[in-house]
C-alpha atoms as a PDB file:
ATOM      1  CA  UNK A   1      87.100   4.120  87.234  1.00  0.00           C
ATOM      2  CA  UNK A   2      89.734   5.054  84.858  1.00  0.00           C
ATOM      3  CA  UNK A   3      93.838   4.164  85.939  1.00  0.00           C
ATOM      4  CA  UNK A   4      94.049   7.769  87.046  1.00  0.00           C
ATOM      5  CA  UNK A   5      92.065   7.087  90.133  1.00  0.00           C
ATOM      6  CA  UNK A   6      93.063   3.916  92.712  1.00  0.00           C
ATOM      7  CA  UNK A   7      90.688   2.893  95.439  1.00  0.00           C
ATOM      8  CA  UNK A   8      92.113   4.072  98.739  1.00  0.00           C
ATOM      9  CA  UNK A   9      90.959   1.671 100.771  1.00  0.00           C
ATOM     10  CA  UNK A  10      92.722  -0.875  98.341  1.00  0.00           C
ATOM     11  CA  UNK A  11      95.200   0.455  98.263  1.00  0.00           C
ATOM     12  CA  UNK A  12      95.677   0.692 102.309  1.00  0.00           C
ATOM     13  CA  UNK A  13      94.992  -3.251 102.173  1.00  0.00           C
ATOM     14  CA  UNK A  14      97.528  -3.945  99.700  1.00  0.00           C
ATOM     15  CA  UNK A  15     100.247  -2.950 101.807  1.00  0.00           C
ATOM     16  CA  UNK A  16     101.682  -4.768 104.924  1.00  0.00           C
ATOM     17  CA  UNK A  17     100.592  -3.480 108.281  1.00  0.00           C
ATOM     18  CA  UNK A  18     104.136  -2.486 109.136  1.00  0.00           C
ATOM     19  CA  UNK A  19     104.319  -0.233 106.251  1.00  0.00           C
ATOM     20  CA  UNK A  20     101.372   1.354 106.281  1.00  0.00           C
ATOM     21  CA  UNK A  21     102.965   4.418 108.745  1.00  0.00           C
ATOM     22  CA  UNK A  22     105.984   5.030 105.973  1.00  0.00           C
ATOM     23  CA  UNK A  23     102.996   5.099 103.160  1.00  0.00           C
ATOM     24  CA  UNK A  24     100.790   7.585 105.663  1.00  0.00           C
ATOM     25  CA  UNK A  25     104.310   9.820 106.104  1.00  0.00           C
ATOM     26  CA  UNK A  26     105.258   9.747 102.656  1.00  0.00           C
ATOM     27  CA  UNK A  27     101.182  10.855 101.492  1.00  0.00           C
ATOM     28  CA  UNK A  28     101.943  14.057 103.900  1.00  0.00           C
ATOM     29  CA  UNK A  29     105.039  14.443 102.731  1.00  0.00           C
ATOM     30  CA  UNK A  30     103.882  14.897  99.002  1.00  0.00           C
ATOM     31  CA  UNK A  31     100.707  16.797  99.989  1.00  0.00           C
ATOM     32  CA  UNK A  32     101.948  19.034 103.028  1.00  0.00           C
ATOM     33  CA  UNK A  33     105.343  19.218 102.479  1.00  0.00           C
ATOM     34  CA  UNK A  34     105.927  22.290 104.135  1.00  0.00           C
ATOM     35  CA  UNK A  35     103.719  21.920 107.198  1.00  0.00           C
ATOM     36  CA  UNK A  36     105.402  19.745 109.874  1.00  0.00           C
ATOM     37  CA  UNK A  37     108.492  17.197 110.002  1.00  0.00           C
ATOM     38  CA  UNK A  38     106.120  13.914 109.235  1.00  0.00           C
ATOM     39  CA  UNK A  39     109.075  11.427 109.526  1.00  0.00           C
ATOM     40  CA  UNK A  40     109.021  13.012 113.191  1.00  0.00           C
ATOM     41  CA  UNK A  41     105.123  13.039 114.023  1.00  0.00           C
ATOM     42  CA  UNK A  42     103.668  10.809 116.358  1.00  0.00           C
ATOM     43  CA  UNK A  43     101.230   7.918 114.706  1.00  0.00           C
ATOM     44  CA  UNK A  44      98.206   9.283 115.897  1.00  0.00           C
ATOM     45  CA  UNK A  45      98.933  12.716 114.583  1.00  0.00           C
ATOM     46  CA  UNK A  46     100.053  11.109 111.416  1.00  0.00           C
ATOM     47  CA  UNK A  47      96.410   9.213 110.870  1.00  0.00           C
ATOM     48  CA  UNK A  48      94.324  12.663 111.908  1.00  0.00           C
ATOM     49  CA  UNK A  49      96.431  14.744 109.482  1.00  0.00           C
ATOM     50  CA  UNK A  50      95.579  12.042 106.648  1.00  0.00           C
ATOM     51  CA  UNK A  51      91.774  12.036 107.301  1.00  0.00           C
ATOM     52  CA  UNK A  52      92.109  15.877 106.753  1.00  0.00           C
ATOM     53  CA  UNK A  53      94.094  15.170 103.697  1.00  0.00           C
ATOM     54  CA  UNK A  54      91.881  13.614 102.177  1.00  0.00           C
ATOM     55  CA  UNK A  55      88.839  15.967 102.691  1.00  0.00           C
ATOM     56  CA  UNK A  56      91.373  18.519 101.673  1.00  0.00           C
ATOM     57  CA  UNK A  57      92.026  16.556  98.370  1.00  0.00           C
ATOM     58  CA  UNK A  58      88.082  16.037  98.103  1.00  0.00           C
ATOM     59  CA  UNK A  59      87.289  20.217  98.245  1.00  0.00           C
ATOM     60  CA  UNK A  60      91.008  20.169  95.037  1.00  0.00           C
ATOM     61  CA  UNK A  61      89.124  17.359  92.964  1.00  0.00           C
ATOM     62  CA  UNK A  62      91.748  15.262  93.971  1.00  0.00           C
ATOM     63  CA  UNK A  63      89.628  13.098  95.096  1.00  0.00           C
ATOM     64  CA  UNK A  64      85.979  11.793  95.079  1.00  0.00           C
ATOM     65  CA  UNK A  65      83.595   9.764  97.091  1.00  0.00           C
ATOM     66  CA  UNK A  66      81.537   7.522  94.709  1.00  0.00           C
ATOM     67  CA  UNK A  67      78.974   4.828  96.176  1.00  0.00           C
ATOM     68  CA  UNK A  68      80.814   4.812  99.361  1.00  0.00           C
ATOM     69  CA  UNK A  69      84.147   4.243  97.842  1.00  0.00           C
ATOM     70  CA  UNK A  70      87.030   6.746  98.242  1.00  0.00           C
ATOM     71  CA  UNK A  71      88.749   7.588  94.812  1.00  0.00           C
ATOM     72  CA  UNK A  72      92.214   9.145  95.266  1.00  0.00           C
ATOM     73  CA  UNK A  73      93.988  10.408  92.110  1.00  0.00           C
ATOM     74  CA  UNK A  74      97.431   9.499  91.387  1.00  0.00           C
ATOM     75  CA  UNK A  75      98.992  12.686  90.976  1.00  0.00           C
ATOM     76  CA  UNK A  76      97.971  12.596  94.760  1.00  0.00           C
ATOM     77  CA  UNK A  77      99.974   9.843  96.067  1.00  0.00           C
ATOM     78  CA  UNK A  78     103.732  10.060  96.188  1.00  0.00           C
ATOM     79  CA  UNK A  79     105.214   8.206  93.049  1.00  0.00           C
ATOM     80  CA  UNK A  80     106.862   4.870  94.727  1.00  0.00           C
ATOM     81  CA  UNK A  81     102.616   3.966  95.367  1.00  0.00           C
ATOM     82  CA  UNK A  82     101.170   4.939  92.172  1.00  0.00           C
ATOM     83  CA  UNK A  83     100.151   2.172  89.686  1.00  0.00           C
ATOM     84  CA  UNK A  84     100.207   1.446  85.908  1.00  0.00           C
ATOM     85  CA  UNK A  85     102.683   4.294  86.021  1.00  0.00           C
END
C-alpha cells in the first residue's frame, strides 16, 4: 500500500483508548461537517455515524477493502492523524 492509504484498524490501535472518541469526532467533523454538532453527540451515535462513514468513503474511493483490511486515504482523515505528511 502506498503512504496515501493508512490501515484503519492501525491506526485505531495506535491511539490511546481515551482518545479514540476525540479521533472518531474529529473524522466526522472533516467528513460531515455540516450534518450534526459531533463534539455534542453521544458515543454511541458517534461510532454508528463512523461505520457509515466509512461505507460512505468506500462508494467516493476514499477508501477500499483489500484482503480483509480497511484502507482509508489520507485526504480522509483530519490532518493532526495523517502520517508521512
Amino acid at each position: 500500500m502506498t503512504e496515501d492509504w493508512l490501515n484503519w484498524q492501525v491506526l485505531e490501535q495506535s491511539l490511546p483508548l481515551d482518545e479514540l472518541p476525540a479521533f472518531h469526532r474529529a473524522f466526522l467533523n472533516h467528513n460531515r461537517p455540516d450534518e450534526e454538532n459531533w463534539d455534542e453527540a453521544f458515543l454511541r451515535r458517534i461510532q454508528g455515524k463512523v461505520q457509515a462513514t466509512l461505507k460512505a468513503l468506500e462508494r467516493k474511493g476514499l477508501a477500499k477493502t483489500e484482503k480483509g483490511i480497511l484502507w482509508i486515504a489520507q485526504a480522509a482523515l483530519p490532518e493532526a492523524y495523517r502520517h508521512g505528511k
